[in-house]
N, C-alpha and C. Protein backbone atom coordinates (compact mmCIF):
# COMPACT_ATOMS: atom_id res chain seq x y z
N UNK A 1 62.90 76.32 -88.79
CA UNK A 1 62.04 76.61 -87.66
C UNK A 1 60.58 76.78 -88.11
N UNK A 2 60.24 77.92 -89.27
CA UNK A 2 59.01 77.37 -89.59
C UNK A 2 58.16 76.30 -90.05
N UNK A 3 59.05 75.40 -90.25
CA UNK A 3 58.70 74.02 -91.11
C UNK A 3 57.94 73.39 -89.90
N UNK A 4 59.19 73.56 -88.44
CA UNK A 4 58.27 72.68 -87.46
C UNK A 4 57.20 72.87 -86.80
N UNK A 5 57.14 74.89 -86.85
CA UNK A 5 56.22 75.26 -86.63
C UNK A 5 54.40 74.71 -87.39
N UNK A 6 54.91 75.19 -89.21
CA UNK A 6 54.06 74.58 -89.81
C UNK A 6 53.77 73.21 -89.44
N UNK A 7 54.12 71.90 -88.98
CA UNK A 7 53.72 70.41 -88.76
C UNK A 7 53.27 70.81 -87.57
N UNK A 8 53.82 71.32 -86.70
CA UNK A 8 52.81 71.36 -85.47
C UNK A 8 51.39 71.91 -85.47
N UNK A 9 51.28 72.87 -86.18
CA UNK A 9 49.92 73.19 -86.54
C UNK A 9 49.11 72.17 -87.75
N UNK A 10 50.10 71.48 -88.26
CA UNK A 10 48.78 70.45 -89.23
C UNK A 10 48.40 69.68 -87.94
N UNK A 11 49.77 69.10 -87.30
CA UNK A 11 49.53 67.80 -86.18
C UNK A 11 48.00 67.87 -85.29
N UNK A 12 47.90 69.16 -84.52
CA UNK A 12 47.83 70.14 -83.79
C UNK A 12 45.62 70.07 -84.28
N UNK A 13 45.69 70.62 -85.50
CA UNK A 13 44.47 70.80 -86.13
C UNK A 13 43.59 69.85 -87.74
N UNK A 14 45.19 69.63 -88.24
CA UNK A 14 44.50 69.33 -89.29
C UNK A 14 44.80 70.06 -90.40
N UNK A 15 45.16 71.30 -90.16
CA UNK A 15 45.16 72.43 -91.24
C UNK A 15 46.83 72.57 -91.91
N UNK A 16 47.02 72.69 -92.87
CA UNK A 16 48.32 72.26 -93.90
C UNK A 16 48.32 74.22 -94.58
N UNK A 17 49.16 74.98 -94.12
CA UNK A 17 49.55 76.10 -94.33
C UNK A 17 51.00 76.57 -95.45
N UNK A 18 50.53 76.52 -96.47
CA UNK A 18 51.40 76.23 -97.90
C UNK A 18 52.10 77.87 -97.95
N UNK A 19 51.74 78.67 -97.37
CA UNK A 19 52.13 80.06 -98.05
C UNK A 19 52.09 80.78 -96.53
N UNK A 20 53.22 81.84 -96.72
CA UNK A 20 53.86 82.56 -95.38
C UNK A 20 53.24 83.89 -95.63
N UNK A 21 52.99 84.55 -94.10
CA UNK A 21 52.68 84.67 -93.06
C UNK A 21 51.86 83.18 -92.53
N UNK A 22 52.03 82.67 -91.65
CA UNK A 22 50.77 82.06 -90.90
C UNK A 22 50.47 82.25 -89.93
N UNK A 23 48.99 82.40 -90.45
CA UNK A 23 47.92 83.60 -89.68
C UNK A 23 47.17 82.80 -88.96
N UNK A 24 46.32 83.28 -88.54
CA UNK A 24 44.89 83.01 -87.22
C UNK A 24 43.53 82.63 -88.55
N UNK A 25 43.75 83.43 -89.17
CA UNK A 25 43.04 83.68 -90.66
C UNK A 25 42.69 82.63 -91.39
N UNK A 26 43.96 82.22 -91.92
CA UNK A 26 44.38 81.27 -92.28
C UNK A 26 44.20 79.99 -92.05
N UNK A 27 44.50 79.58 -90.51
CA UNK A 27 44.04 78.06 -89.91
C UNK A 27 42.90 78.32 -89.84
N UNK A 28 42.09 79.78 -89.40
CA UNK A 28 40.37 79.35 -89.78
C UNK A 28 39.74 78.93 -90.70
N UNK A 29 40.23 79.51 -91.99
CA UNK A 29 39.54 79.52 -93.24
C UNK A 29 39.82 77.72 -93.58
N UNK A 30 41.23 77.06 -93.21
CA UNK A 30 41.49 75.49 -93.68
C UNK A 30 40.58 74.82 -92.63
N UNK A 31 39.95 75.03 -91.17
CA UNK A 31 39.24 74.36 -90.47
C UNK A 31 37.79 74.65 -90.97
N UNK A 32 37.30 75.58 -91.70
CA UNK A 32 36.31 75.73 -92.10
C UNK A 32 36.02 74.95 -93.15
N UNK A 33 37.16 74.92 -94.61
CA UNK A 33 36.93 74.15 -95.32
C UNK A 33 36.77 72.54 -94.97
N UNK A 34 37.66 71.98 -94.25
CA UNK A 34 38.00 70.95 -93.73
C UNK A 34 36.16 70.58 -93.41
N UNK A 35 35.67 71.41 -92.30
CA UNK A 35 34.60 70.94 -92.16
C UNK A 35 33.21 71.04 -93.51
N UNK A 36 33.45 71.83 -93.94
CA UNK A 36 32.74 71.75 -95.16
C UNK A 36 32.62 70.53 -96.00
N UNK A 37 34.16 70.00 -95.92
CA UNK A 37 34.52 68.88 -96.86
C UNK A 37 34.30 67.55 -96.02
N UNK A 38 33.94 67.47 -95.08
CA UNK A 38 33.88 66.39 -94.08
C UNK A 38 34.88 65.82 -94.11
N UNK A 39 36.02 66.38 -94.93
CA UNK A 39 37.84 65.81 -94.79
C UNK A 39 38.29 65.39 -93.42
N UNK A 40 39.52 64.65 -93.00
CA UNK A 40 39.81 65.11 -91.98
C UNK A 40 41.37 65.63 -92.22
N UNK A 41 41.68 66.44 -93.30
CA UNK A 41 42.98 67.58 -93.68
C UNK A 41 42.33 68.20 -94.18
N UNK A 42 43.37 69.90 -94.33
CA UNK A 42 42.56 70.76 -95.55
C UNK A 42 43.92 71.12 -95.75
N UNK A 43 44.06 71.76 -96.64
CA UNK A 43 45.65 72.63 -97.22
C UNK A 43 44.81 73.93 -97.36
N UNK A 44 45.60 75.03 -97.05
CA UNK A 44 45.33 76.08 -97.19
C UNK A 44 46.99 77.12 -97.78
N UNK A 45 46.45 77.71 -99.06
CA UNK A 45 47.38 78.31 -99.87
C UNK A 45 47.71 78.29 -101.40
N UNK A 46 48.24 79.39 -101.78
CA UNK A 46 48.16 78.90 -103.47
C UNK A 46 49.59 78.23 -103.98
N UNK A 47 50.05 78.14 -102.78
CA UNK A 47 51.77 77.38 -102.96
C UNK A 47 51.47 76.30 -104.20
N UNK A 48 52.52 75.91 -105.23
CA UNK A 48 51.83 74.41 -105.96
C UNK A 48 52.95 73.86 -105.06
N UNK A 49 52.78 72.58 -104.72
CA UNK A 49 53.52 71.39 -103.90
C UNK A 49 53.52 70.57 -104.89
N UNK A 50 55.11 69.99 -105.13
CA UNK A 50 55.45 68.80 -106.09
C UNK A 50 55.49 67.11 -105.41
């Protein structure tokens, strides 16, 4: 259930949430970077992904 939760919020924004709780916080700080980076994804978390 959180998995689909998590894709709906990348789908949704853009923002890729690697590490639990997901917060309000959280998708701000990856839409902030995102725009910083003129990306159009950001990952947010210290999860390592293989």
């Amino acid at each position: 259930m959180l998995g689909a939760i998590a894709n709906a919020i990348y789908d949704a924004c853009g923002v890729r949430v690697t590490e639990l709780p997901i917060t309000p916080e959280k998708i701000l700080r990856g839409l902030k970077q995102r725009e910083g980076s003129r990306a159009s994804r950001a990952v947010v978390g210290t999860g390592v992904r293989a």
